[in-house]
Protein backbone atom coordinates (compact mmCIF):
# COMPACT_ATOMS: atom_id res chain seq x y z
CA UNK A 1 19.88 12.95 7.34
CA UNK A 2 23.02 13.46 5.17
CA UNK A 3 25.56 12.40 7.87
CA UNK A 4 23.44 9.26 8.08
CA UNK A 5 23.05 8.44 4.41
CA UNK A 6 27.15 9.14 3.86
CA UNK A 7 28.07 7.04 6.59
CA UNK A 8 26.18 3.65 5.47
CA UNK A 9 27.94 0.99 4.93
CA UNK A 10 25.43 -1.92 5.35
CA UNK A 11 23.27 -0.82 2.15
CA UNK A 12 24.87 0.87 0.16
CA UNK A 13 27.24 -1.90 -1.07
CA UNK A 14 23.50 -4.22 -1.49
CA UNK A 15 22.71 -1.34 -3.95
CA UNK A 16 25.86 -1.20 -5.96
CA UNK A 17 25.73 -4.79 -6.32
CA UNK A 18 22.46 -5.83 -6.96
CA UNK A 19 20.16 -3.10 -8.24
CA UNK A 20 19.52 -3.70 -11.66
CA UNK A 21 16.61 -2.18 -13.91
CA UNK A 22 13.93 -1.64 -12.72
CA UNK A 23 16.05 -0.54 -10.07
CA UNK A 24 17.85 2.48 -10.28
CA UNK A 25 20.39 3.47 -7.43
CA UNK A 26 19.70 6.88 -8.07
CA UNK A 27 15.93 6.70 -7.71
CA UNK A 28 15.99 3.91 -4.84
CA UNK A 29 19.01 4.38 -2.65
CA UNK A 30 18.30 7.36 -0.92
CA UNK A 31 14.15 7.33 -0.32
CA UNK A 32 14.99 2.97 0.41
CA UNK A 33 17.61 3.82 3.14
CA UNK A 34 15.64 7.05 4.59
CA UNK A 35 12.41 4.59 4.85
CA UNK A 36 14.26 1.77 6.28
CA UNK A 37 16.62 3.66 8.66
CA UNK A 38 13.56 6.08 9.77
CA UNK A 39 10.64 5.46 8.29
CA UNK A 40 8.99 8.35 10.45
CA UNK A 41 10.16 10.78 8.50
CA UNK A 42 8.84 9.99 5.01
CA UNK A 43 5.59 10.71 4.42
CA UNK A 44 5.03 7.50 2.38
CA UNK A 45 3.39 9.19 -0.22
CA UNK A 46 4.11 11.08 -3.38
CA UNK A 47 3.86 14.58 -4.21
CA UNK A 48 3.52 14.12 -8.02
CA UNK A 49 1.25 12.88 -9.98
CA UNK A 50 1.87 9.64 -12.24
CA UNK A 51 -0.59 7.78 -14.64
CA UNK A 52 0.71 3.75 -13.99
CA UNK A 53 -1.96 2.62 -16.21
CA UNK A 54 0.07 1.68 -18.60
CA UNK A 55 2.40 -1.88 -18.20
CA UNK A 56 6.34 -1.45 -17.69
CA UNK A 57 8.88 0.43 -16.09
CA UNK A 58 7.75 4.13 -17.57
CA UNK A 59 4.77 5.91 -16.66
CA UNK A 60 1.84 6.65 -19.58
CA UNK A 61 2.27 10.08 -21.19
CA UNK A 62 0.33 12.74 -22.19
CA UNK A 63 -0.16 14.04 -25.53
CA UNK A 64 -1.11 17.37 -26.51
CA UNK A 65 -4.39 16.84 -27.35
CA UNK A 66 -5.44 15.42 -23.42
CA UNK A 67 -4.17 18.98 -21.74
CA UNK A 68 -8.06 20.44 -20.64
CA UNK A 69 -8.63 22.17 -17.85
CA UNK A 70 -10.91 19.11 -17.04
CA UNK A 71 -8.23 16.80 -17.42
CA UNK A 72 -5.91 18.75 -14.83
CA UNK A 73 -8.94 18.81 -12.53
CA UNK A 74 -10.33 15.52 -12.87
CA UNK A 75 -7.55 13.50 -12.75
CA UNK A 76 -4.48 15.33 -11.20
CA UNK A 77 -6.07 17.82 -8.36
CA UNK A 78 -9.04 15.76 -7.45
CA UNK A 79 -8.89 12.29 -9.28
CA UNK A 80 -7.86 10.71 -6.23
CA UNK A 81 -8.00 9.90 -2.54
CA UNK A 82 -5.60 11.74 -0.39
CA UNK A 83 -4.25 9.72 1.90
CA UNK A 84 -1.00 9.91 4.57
CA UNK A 85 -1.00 7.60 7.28
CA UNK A 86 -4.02 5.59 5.89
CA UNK A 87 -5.72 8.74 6.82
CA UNK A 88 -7.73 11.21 5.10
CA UNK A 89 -6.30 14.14 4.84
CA UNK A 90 -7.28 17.51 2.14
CA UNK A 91 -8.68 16.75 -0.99
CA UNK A 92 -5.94 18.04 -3.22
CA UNK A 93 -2.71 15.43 -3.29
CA UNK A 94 -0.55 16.20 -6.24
CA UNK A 95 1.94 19.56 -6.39
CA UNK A 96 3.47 17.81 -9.49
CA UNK A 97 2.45 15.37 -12.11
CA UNK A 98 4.76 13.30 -14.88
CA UNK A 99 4.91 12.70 -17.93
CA UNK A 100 4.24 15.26 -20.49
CA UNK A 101 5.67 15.08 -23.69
CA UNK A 102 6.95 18.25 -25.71
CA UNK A 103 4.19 19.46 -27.57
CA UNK A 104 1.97 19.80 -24.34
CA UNK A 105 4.15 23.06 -22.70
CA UNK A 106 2.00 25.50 -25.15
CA UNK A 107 -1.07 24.07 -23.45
CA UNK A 108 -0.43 23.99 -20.01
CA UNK A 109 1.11 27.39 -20.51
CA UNK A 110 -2.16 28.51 -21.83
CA UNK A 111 -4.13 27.37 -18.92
CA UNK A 112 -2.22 28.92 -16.13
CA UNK A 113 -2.46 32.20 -14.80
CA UNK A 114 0.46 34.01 -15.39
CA UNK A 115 1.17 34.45 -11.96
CA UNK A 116 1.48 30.99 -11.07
CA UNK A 117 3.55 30.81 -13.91
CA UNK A 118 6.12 33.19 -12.14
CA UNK A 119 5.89 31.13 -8.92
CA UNK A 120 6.19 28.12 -10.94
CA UNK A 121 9.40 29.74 -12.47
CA UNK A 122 10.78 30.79 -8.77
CA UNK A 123 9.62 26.99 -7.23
CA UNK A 124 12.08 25.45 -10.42
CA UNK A 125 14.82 27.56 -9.99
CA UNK A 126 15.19 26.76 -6.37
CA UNK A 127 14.18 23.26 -7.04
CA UNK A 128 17.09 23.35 -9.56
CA UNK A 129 19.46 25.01 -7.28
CA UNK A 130 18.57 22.57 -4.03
CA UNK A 131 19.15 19.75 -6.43
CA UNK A 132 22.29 21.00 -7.85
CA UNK A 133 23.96 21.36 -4.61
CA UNK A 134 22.38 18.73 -2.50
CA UNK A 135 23.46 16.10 -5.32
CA UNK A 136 26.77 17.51 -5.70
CA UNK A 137 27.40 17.25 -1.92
CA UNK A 138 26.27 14.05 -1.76
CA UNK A 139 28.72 12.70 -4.15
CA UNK A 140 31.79 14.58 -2.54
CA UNK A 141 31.05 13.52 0.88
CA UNK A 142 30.17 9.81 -0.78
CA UNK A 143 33.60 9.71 -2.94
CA UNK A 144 35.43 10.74 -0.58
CA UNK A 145 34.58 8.29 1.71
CA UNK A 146 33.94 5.16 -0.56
CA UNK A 147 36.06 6.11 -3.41
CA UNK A 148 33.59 5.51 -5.95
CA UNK A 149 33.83 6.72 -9.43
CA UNK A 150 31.81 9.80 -10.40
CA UNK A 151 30.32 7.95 -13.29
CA UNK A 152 28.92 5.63 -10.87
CA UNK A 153 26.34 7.59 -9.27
CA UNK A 154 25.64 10.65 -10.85
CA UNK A 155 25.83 10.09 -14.35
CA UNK A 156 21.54 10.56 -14.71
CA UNK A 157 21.78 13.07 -12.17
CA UNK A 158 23.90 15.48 -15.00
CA UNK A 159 21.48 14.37 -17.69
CA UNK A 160 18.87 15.43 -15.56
CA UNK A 161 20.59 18.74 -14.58
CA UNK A 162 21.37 19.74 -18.21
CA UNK A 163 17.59 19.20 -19.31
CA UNK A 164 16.31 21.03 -15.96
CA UNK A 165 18.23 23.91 -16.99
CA UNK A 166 16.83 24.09 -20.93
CA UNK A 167 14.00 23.77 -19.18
CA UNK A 168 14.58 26.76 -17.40
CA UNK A 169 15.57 28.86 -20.27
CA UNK A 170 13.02 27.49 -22.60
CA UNK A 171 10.54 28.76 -19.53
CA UNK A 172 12.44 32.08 -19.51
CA UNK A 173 12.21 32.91 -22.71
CA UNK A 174 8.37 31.88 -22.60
CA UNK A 175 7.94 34.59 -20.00
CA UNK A 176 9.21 37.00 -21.58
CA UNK A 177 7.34 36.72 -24.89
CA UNK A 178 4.26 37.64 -22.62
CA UNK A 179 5.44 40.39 -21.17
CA UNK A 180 6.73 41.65 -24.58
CA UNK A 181 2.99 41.62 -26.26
């Protein structure tokens, strides 16, 4: 799909020009052209978990004091109807869910196992890694071709990057507290 997204010409420039918040080219370029270009190979669906309760252009977030095992249950793994293709499909959606705010890590670290927590830490590195490069490739291949500037595109994708990786090593060192005591 990369060869297809680099060599668009017809979108891309309807993008630069007129997405403005609430749209964000580097949330809605690539998953708009991929639907619209083939459509059969999105799942139209998402794999995380959002509360859209809440008016506006953020999700609702959750404090501290919501993270329960119920609350993971009941809402995230089973709260809802599974869907793909207007079909039913298995009964747990969500691999993800958004947004938490700082002070809820110690719970949700609490609940889960820790060996979930070291396939957690694996599926984020290589999460972290497939983003890093797959980005970063993208904006070669797209700046070379278009001549953008890099400030353009991928300025939130850095942002992003840099938090993914304190993330990491905020994880890390989490880890290794446990297997300290």
């Amino acid at each position: 799909m990369s060869p297809v997204i680099v060599s668009d010409r017809k979108y891309y420039p309807v993008f630069k020009n007129y997405c403005q918040p609430p749209c964000y080219n580097d949330e809605h370029y690539i998953p708009t052209l991929i639907n619209i270009l083939s459509p059969e190979m999105t799942s139209n669906r998402s794999v995380t978990w959002v509360d859209w309760s809440k008016f506006g252009p953020h999700p609702g977030k959750f404090a501290q004091q919501q993270i329960t095992v119920e609350f993971l249950i009941n809402n995230i793994r089973f709260g809802s109807n599974c869907t793909y293709n207007n079909e039913n499909t298995i009964s747990i959606c969500f691999l993800f869910a958004r947004k938490f705010v700082s002070n809820t890590l110690k719970p949700l670290l609490q609940i889960a196992p820790v060996k979930i927590l070291i396939r957690v830490y694996i599926l984020v590195v290589l999460l972290f890694m497939f983003y890093h490069l797959f980005f970063h490739f993208i904006y070669n291949v797209i700046s070379f071709y278009k001549k953008i500037n890099s400030n353009e595109i991928f300025l939130v994708h850095s942002r992003r990057l840099w938090f993914l990786w304190f993330l990491l090593l905020l994880f890390r060192g989490v880890q290794l507290t446990w297997y300290q005591s």
